[in-house]
Protein backbone atom coordinates (compact mmCIF):
# COMPACT_ATOMS: atom_id res chain seq x y z
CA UNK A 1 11.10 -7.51 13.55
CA UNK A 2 10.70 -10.74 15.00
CA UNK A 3 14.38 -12.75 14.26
CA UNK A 4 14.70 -16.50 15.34
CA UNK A 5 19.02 -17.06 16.24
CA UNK A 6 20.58 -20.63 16.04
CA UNK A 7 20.60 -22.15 19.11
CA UNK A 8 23.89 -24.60 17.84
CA UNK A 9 22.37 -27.66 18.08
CA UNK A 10 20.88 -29.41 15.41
CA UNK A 11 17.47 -29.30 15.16
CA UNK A 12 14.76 -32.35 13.48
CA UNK A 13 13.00 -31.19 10.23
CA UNK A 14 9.81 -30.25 11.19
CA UNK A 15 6.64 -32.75 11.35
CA UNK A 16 3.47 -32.61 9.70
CA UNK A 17 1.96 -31.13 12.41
CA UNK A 18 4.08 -28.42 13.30
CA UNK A 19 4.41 -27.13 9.34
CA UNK A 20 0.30 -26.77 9.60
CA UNK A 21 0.30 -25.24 13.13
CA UNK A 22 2.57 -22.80 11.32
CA UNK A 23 1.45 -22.68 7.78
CA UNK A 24 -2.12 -21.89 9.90
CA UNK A 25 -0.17 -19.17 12.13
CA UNK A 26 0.98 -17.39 9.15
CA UNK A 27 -1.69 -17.61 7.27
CA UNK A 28 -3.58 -15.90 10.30
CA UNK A 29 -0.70 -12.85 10.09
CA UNK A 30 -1.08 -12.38 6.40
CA UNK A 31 -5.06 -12.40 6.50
CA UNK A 32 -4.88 -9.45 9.68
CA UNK A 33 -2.40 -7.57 7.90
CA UNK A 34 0.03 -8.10 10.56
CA UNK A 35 2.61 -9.74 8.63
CA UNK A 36 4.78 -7.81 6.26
CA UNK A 37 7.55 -10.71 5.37
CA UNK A 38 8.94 -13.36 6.48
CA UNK A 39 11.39 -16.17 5.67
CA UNK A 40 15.37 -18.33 6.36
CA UNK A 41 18.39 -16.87 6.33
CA UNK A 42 21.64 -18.80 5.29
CA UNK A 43 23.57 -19.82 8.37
CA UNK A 44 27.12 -18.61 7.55
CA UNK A 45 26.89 -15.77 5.75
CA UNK A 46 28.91 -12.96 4.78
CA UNK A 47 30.78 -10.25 7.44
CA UNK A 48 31.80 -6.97 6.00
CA UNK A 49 33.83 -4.41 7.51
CA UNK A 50 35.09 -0.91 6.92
CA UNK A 51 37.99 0.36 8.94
CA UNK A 52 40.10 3.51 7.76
CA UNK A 53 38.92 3.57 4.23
CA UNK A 54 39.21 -0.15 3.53
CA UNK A 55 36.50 -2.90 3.13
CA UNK A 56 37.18 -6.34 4.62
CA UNK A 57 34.85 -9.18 3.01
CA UNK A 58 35.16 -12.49 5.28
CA UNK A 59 32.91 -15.53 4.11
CA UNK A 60 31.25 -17.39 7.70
CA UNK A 61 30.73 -19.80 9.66
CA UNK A 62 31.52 -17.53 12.58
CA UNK A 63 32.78 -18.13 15.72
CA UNK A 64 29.95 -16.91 17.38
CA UNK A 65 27.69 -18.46 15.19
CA UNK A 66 24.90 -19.24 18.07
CA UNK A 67 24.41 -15.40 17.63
CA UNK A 68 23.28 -15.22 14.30
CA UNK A 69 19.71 -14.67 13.00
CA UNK A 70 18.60 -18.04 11.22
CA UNK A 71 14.98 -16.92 9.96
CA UNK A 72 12.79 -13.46 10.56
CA UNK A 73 9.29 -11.90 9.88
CA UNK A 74 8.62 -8.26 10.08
CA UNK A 75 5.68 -7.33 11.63
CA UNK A 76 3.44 -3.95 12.09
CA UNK A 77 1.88 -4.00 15.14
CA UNK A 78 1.04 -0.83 17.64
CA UNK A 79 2.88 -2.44 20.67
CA UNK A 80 5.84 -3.85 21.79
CA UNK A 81 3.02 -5.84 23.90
CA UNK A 82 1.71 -7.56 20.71
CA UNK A 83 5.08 -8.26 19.59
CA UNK A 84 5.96 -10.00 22.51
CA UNK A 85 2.78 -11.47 22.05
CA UNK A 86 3.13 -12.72 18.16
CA UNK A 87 6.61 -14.17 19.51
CA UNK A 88 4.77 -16.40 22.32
CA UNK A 89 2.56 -17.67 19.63
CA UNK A 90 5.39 -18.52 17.83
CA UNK A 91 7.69 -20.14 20.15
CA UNK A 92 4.62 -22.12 21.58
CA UNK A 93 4.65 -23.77 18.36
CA UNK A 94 7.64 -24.59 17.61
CA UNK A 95 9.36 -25.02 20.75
CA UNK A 96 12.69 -24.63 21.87
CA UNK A 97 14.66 -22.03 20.58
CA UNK A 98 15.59 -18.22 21.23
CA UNK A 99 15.00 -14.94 19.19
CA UNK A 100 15.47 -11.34 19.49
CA UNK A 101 12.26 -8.81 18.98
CA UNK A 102 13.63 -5.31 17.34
CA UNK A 103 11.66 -2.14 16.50
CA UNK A 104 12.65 -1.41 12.73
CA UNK A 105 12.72 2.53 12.21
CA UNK A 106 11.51 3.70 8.69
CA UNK A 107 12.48 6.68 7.14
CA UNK A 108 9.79 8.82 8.51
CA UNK A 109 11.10 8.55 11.53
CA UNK A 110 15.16 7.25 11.31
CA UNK A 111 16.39 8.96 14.67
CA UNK A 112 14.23 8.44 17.05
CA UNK A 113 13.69 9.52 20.48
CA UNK A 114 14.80 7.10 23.66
């Protein structure tokens, strides 16, 4: 899973350019296969938390706010090389920013080794 994080600065809609760059990167992902979902994530969400039996809801923004994932896309690719990969791609076109690359285990295969 390739996850985007919010950098804390605010950030320009994009341009015509860049949603076609994208709209053609995607487009490219779905057509190979290699793209499984992607999409935005609201901000601020919603932190629960179980301690001792009892459930704490707390409604965002967060503190650490800079950490959270803004927008993802879940891949299947055979290496963490063409990942990486997918991610420079990415970043290339649409700049600045920072994200977090994550193997997702399935069920086959929920402990895994390493």
């Amino acid at each position: 899973m390739m996850m985007t994080t919010d950098s804390g600065s605010e950030q320009a809609p994009p341009d015509e350019k860049l949603q076609a760059e994208m709209g053609a990167f995607i487009a490219e992902m779905s057509k190979t296969g290699v793209l499984l979902a992607t999409g935005g994530l609201e901000p601020h969400g919603t932190r629960i938390a179980s301690s001792g039996g009892k459930v704490t809801v707390t409604d965002g923004p967060f503190a650490e706010a800079k950490e959270s994932v803004v927008g993802f896309a879940l891949i299947e690719v055979r290496t963490r090389e063409e990942a990486i990969e997918l991610s420079r791609r990415f970043w290339a076109i649409v700049g600045d920013g920072e994200g977090v690359i994550k193997q997702v285990f399935g069920p086959e295969d929920p402990f895994p080794e390493g």
